[in-house]
N, C-alpha and C. Protein backbone atom coordinates (compact mmCIF):
# COMPACT_ATOMS: atom_id res chain seq x y z
N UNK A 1 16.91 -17.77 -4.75
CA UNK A 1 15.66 -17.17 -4.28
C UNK A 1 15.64 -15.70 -4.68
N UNK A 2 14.47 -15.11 -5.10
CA UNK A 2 14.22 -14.34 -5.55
C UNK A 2 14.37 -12.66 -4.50
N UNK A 3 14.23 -11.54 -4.60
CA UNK A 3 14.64 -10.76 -3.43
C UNK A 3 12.92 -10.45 -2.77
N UNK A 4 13.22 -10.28 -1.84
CA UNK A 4 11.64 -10.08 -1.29
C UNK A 4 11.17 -8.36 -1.41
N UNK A 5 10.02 -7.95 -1.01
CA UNK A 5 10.03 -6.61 -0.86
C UNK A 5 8.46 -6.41 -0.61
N UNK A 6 8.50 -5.49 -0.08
CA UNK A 6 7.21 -4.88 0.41
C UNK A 6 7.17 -3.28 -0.51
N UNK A 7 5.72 -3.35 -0.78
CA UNK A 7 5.73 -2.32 -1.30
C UNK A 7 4.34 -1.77 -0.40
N UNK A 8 4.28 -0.99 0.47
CA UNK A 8 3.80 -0.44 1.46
C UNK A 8 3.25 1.02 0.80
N UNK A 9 1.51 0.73 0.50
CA UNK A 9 0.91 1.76 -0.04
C UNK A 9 -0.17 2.46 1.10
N UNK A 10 0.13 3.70 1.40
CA UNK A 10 -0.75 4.11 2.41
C UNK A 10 -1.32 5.54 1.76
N UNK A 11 -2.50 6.02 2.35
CA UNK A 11 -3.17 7.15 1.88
C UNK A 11 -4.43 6.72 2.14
N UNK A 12 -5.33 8.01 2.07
CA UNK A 12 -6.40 8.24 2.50
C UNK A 12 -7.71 7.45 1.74
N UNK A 13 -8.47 6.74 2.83
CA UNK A 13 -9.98 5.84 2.33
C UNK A 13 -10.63 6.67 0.45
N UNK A 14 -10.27 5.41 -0.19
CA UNK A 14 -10.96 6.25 -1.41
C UNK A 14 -9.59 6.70 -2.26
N UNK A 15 -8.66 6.72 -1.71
CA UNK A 15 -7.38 7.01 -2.89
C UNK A 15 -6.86 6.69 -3.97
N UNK A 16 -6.77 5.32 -3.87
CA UNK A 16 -6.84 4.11 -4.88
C UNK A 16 -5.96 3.21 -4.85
N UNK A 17 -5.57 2.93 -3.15
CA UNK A 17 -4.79 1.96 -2.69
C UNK A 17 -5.12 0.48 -3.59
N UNK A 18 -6.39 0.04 -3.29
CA UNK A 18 -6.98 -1.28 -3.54
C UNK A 18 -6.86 -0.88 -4.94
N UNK A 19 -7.16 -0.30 -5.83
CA UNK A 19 -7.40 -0.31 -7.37
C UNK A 19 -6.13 -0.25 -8.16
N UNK A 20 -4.79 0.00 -7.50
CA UNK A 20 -3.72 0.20 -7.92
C UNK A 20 -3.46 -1.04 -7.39
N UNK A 21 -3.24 -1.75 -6.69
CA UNK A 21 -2.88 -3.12 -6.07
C UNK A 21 -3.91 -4.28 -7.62
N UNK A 22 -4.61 -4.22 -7.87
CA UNK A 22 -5.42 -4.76 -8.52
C UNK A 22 -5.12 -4.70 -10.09
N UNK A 23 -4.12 -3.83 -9.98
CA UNK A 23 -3.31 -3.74 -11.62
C UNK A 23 -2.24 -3.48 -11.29
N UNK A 24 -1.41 -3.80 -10.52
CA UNK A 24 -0.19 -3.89 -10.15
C UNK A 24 0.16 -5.69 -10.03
N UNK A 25 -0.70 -6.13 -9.60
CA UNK A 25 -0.54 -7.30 -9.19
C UNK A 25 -0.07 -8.53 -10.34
N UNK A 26 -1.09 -8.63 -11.17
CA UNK A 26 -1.33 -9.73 -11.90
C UNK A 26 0.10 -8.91 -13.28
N UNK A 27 0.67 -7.89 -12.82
CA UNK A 27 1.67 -7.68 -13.71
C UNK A 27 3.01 -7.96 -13.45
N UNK A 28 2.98 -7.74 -12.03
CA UNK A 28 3.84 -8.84 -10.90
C UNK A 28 4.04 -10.20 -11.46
N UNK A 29 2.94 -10.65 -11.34
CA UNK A 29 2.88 -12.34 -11.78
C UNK A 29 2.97 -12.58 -12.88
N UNK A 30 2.49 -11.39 -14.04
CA UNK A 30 2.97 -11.69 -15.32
C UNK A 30 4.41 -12.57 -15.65
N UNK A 31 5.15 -11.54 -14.68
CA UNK A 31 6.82 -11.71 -14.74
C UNK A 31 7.37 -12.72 -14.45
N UNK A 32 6.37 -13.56 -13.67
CA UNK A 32 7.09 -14.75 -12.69
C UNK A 32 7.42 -14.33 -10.63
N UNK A 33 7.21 -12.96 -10.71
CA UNK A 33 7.09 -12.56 -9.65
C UNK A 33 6.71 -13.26 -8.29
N UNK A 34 6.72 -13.76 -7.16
CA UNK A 34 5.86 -14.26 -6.34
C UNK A 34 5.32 -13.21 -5.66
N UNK A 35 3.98 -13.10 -5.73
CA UNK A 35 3.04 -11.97 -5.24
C UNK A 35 2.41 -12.14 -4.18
N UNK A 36 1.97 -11.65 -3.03
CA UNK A 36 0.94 -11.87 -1.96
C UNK A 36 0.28 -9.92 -1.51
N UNK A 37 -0.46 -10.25 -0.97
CA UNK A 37 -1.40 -8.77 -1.30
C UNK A 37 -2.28 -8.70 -0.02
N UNK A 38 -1.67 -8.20 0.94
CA UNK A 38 -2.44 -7.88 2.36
C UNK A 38 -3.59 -6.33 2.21
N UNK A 39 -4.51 -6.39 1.56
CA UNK A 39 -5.31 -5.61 2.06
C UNK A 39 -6.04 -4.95 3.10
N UNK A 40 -6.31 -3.67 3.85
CA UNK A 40 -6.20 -3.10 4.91
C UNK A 40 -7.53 -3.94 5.36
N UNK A 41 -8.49 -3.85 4.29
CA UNK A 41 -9.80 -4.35 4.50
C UNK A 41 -9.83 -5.63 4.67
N UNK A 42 -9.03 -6.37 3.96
CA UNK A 42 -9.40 -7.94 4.25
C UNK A 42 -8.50 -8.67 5.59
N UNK A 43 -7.25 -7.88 6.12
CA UNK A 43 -6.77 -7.91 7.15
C UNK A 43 -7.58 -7.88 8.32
N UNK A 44 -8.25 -6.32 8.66
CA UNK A 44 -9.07 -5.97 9.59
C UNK A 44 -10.67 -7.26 9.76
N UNK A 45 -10.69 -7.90 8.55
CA UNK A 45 -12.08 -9.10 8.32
C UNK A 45 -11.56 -10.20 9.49
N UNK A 46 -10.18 -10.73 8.75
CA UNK A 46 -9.47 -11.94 9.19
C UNK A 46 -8.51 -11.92 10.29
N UNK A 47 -7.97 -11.21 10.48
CA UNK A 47 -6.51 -10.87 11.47
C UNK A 47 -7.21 -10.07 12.82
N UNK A 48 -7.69 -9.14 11.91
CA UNK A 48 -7.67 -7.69 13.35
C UNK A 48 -9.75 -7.58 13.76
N UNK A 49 -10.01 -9.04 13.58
CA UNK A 49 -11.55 -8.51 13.87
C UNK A 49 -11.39 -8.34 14.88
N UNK A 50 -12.11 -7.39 15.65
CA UNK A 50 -12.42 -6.89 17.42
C UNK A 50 -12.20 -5.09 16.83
N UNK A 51 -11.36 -5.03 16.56
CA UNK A 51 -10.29 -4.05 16.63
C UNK A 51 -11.21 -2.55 16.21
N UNK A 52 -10.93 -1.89 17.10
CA UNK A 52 -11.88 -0.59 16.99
C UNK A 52 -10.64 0.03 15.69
N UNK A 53 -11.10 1.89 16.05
CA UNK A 53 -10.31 2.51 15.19
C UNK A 53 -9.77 3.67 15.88
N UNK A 54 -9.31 3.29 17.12
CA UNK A 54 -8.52 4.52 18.33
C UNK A 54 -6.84 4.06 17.67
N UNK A 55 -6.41 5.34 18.29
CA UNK A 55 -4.76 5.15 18.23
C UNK A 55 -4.41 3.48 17.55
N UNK A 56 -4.47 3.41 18.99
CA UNK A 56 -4.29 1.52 19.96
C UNK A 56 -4.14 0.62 19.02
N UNK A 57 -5.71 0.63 18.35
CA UNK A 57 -6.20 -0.42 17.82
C UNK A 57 -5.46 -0.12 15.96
N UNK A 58 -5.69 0.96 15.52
CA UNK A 58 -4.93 1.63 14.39
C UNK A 58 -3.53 0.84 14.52
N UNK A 59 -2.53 1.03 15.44
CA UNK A 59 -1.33 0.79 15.02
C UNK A 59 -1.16 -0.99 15.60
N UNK A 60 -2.02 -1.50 16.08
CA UNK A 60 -2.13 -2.95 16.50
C UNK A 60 -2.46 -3.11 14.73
N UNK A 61 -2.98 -3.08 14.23
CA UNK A 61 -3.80 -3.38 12.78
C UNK A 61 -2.42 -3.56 11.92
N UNK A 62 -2.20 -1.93 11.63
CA UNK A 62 -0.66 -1.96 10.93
C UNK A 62 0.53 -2.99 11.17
N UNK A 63 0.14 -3.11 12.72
CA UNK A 63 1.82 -4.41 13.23
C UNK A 63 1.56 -5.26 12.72
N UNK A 64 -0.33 -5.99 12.90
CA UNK A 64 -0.09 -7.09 12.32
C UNK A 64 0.25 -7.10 10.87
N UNK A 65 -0.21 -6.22 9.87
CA UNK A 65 -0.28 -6.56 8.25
C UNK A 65 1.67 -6.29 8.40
N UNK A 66 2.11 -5.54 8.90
CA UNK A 66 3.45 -5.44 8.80
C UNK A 66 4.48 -6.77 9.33
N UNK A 67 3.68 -7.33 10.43
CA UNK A 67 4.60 -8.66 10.76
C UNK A 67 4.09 -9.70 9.82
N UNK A 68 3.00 -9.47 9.17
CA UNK A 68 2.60 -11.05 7.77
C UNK A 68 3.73 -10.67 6.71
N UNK A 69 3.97 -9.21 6.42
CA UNK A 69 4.92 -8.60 4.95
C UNK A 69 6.25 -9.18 5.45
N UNK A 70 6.87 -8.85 6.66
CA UNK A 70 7.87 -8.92 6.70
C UNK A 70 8.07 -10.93 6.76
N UNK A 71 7.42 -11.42 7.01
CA UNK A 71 7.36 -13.03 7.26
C UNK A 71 8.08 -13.17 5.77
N UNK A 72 6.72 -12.54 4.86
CA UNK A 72 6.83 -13.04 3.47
C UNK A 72 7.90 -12.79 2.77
N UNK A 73 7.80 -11.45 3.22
CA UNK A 73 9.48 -10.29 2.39
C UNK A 73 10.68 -11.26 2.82
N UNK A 74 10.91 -11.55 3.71
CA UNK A 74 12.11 -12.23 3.99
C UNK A 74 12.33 -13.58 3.64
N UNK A 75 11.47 -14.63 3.18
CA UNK A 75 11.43 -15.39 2.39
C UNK A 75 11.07 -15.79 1.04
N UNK A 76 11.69 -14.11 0.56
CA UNK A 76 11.26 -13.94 -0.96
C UNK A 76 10.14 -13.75 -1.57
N UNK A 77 9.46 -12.91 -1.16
CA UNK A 77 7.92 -12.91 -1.65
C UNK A 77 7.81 -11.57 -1.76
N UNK A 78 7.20 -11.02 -3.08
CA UNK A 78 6.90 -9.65 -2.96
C UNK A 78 5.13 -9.48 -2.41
N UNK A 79 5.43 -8.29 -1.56
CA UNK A 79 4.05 -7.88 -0.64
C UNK A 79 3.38 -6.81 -1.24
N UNK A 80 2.50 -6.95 -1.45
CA UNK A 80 1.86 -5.35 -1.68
C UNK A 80 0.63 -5.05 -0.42
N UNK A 81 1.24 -4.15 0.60
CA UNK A 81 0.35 -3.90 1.50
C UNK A 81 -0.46 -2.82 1.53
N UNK A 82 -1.90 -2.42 1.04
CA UNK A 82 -2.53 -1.60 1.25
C UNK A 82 -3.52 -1.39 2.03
N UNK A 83 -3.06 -0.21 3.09
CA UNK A 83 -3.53 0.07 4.40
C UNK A 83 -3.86 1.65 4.71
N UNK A 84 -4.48 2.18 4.80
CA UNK A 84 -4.71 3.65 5.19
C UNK A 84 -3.34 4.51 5.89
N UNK A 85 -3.16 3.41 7.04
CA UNK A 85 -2.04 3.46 8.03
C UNK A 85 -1.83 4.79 8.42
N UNK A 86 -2.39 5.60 9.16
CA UNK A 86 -2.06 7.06 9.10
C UNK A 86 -1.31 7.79 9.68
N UNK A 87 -0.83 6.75 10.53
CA UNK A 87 0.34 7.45 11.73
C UNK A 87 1.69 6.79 10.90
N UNK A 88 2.68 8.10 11.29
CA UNK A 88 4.09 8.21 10.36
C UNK A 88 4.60 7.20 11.20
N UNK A 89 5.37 6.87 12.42
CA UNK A 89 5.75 6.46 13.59
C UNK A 89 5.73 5.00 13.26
N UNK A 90 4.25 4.55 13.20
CA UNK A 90 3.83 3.55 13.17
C UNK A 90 4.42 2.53 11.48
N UNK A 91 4.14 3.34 10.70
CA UNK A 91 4.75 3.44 9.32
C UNK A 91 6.40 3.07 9.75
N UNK A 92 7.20 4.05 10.27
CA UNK A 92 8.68 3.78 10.18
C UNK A 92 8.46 2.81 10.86
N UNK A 93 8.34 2.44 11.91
CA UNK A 93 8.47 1.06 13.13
C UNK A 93 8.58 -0.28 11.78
N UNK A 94 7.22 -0.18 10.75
CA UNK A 94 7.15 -1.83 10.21
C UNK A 94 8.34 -1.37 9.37
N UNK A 95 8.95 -0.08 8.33
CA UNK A 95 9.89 0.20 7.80
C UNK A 95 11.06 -0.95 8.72
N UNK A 96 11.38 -0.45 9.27
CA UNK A 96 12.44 -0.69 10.21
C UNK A 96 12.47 -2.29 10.55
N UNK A 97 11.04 -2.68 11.13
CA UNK A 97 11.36 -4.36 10.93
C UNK A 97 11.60 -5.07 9.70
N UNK A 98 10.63 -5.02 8.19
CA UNK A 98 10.97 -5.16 7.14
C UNK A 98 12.35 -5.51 6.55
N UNK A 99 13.35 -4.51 6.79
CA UNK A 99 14.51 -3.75 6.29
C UNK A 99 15.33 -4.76 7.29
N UNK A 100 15.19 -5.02 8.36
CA UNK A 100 15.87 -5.33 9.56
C UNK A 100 15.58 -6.24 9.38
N UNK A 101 15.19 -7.23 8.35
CA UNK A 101 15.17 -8.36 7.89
C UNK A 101 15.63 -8.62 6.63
N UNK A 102 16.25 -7.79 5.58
CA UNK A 102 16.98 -7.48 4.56
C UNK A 102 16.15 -7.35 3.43
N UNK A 103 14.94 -7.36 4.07
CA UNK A 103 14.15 -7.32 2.80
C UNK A 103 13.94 -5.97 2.37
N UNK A 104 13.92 -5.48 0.81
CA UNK A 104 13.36 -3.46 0.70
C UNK A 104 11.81 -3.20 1.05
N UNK A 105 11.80 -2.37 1.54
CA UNK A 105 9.99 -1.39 2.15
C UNK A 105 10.40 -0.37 1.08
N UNK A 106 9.37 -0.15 -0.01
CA UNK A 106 9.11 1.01 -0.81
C UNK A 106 7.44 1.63 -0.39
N UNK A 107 7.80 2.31 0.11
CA UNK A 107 6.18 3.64 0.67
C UNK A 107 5.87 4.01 -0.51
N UNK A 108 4.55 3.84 -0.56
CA UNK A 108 4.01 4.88 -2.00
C UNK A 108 2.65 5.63 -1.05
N UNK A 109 3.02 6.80 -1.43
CA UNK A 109 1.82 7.14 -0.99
C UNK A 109 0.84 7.54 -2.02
N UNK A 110 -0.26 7.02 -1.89
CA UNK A 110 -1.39 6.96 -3.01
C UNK A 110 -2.34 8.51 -2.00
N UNK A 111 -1.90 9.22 -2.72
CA UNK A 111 -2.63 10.77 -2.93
C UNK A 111 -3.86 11.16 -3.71
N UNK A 112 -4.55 11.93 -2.83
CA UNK A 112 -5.92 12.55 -3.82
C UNK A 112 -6.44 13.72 -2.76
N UNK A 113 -7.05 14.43 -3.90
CA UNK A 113 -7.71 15.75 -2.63
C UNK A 113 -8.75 15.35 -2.00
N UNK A 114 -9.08 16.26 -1.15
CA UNK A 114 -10.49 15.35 -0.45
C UNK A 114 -11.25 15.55 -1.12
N UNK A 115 -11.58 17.09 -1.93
CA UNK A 115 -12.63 17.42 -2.85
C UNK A 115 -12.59 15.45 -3.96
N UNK A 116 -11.55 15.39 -4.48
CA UNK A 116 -11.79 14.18 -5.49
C UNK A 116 -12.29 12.80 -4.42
N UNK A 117 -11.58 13.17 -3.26
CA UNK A 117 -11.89 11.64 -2.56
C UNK A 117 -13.77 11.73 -2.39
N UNK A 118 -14.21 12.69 -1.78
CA UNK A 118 -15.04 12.78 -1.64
C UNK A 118 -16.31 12.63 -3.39
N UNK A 119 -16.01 13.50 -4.16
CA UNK A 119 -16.88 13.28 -5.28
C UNK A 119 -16.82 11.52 -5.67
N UNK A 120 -15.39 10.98 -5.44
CA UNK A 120 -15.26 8.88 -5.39
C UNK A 120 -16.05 8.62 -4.65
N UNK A 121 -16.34 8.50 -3.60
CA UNK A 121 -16.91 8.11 -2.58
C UNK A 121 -18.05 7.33 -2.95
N UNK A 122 -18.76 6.58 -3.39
CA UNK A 122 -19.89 5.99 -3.39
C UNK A 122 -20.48 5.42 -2.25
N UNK A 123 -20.01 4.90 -1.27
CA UNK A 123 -20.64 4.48 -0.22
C UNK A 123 -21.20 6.61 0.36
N UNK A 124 -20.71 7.40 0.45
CA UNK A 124 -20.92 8.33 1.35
C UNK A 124 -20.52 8.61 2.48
N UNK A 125 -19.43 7.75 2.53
CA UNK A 125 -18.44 7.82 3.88
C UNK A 125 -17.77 9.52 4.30
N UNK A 126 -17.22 10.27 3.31
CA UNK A 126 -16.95 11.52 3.81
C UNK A 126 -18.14 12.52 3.77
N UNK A 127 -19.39 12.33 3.18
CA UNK A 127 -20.38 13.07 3.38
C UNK A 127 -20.53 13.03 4.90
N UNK A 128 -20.75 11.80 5.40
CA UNK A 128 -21.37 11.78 6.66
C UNK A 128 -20.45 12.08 7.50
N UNK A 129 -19.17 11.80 7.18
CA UNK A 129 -17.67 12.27 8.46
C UNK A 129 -17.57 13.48 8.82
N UNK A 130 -17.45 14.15 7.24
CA UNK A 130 -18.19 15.30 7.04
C UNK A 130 -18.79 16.26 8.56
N UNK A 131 -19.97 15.35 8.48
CA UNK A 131 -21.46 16.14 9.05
C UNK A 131 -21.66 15.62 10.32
N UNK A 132 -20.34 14.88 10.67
CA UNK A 132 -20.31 14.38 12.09
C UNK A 132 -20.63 13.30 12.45
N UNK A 133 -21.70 12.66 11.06
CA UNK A 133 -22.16 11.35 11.51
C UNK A 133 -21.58 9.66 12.23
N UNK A 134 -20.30 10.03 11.53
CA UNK A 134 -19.04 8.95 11.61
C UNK A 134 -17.52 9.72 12.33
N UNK A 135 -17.62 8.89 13.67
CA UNK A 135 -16.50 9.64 14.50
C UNK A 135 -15.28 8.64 13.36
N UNK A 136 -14.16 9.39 13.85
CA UNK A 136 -13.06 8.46 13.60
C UNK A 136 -12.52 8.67 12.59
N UNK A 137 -12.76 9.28 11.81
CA UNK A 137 -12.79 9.17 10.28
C UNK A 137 -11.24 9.86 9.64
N UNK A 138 -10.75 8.87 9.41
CA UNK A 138 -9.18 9.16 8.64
C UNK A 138 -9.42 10.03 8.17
N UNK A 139 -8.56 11.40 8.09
CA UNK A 139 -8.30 12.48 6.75
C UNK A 139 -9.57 13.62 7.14
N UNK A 140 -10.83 13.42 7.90
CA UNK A 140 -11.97 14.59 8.52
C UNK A 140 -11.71 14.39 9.74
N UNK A 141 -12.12 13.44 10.93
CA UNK A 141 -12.03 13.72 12.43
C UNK A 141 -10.93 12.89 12.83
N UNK A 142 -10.17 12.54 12.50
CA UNK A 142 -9.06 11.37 12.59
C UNK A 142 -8.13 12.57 11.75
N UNK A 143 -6.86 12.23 12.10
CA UNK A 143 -4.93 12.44 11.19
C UNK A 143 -5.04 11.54 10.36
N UNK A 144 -4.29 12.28 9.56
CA UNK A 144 -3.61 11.14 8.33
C UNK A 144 -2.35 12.15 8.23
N UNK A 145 -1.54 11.31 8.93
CA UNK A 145 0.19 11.83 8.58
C UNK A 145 0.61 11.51 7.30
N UNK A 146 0.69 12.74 6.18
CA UNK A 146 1.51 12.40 4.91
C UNK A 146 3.17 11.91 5.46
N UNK A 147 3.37 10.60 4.28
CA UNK A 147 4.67 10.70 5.01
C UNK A 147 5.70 11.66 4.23
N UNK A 148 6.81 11.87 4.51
CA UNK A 148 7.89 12.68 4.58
C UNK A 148 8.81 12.39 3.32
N UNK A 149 9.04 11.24 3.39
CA UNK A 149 10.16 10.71 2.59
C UNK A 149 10.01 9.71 1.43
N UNK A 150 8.42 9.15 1.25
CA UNK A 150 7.87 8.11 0.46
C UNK A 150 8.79 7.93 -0.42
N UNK A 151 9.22 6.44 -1.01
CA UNK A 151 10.41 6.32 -2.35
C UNK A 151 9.22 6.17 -3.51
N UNK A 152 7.64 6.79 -3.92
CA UNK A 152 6.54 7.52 -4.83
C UNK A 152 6.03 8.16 -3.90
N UNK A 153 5.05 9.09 -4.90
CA UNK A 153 3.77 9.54 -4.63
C UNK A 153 3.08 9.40 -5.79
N UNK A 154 2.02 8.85 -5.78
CA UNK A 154 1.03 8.89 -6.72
C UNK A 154 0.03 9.12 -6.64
N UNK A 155 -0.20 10.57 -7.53
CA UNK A 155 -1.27 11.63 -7.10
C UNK A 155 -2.64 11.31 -8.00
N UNK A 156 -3.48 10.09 -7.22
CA UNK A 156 -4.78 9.13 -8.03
C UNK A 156 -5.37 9.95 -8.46
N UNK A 157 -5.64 11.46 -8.14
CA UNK A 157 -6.56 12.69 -9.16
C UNK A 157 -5.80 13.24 -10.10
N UNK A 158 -4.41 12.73 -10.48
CA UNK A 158 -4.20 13.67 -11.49
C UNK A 158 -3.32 12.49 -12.36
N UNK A 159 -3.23 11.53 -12.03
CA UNK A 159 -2.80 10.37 -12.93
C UNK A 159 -3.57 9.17 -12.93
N UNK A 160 -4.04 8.37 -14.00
CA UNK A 160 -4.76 7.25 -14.18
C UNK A 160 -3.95 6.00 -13.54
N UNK A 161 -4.78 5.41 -13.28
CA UNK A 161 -4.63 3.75 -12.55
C UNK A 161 -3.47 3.30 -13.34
N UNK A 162 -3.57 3.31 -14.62
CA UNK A 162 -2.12 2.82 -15.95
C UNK A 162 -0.77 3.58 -15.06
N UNK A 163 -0.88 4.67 -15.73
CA UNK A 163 0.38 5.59 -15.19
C UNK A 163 0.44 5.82 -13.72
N UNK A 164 -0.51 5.65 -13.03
CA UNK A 164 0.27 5.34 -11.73
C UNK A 164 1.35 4.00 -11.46
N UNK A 165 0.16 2.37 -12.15
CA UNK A 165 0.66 1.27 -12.13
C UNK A 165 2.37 0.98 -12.80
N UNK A 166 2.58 1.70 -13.77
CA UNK A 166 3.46 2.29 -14.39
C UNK A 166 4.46 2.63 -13.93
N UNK A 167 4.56 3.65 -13.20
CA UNK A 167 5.77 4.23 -12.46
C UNK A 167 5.90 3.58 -11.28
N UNK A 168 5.32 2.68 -10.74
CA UNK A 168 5.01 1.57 -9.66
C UNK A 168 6.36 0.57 -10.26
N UNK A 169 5.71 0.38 -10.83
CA UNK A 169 6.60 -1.14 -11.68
C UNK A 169 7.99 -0.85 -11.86
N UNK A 170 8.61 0.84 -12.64
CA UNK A 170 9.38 1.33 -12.96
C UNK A 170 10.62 0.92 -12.04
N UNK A 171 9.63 1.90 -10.92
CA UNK A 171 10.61 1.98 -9.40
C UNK A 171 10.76 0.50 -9.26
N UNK A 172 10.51 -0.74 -9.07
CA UNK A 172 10.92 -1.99 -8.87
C UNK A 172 11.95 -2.28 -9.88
N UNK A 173 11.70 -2.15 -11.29
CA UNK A 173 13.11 -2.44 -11.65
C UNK A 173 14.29 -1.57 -11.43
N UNK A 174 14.14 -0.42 -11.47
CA UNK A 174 15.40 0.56 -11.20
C UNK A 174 15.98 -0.15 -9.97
N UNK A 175 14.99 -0.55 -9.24
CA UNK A 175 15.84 -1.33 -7.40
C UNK A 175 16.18 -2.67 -8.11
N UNK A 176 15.97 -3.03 -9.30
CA UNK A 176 16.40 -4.61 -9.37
C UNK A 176 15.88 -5.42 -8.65
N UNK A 177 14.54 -5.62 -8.03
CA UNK A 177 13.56 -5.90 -7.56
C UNK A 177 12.57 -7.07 -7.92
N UNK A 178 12.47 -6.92 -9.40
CA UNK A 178 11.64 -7.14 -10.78
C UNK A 178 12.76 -7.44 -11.83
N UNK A 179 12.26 -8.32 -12.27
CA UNK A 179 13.33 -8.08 -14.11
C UNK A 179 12.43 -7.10 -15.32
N UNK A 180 13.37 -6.33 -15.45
CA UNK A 180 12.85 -5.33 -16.43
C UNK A 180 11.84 -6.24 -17.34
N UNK A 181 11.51 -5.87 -18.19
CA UNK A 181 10.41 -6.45 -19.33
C UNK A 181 11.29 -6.78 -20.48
N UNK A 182 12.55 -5.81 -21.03
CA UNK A 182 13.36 -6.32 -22.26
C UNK A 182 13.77 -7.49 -21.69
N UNK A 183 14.34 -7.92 -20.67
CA UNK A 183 15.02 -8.77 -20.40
C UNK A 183 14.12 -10.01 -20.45
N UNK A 184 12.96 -9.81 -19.79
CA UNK A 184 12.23 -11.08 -19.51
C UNK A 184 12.10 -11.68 -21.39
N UNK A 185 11.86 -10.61 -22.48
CA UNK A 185 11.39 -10.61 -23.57
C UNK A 185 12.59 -11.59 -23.79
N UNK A 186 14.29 -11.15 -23.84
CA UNK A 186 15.67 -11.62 -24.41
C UNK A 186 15.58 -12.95 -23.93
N UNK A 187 15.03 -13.14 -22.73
CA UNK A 187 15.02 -14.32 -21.90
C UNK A 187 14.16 -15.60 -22.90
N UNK A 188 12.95 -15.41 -23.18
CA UNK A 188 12.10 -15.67 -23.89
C UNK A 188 12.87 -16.07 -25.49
N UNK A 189 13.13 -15.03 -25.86
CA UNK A 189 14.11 -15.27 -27.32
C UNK A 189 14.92 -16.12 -27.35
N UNK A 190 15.89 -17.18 -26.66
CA UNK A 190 16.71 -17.81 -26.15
C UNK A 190 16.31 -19.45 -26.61
């Protein structure tokens, strides 16, 4: 069986959690990888409907996408969880179950300024957070705890979706995680 792992991407609405998951993925599976992909958004649809956006309900959200990763992680499945997740605390806690199941948690934090998050924005979500219209709001009336120790950062305003996806992948083989690409190639040659 293959090693499991979570790769736990958090950062601010508009960063490029979902768009890096979306070319990360199918390169995963290129490999033979087993992939599964908890999105913050499609979690909160299916798992966490009710669920406001106080403390409470914030780190209820995270437990659950963190107790589906760790299910998977530990029976060999790589996770890619992208979640806003903004509290650090809450972050180490699923760290800690993950891991405490032998499976690796790699944090990436997917970075951008607000000036860039905001000019992304197409819905108009930080205009209006902005201007008060929208309480709650991760990163304007809401925290977003950078974390501390992330094993990346990938700064989505100053590197493309490629070269972020890129040094994504990297870090999995350096952990032996992934089979490098020569190898899969030598494998192939055989």
């Amino acid at each position: 069986m293959s090693k499991g792992f979570t790769l736990w991407f958090t950062g601010l609405s508009g960063a490029g959690k979902t768009t890096l998951t979306g070319a990360i993925a199918p390169r995963l599976r290129a490999r033979g990888v087993r992939i599964e992909v908890l999105d913050g958004d499609e979690v909160r649809t299916n798992l966490s409907r009710g669920l406001g956006f106080s403390k409470e309900d914030r780190d209820t959200n995270i437990r659950r996408i963190g107790y589906v990763a760790r299910l998977l992680a530990r029976n060999g499945v790589g996770v890619i969880a992208a979640a806003i997740s903004p509290y650090r605390e809450i972050r180490s806690e699923v760290r800690r179950s993950i891991e405490g199941d032998g499976a690796r948690f790699i944090e990436v934090y997917v970075k951008a300024s607000l000036d860039a998050l905001i000019e992304r924005d197409v819905k108009g979500l930080y205009k209006k957070a902005l201007a008060g219209e929208i309480q709650q709001f991760t990163g304007v009336s809401d925290p977003y705890e950078e974390p501390h120790n992330p094993e990346l950062v990938v700064e989505s305003d100053q590197k493309t979706i490629e070269e972020g996806a890129s040094v994504i992948i990297s870090k999995l083989e350096e952990f032996g995680l992934i089979p490098r690409e020569h190898d899969i190639e030598a494998a192939r040659a055989v």
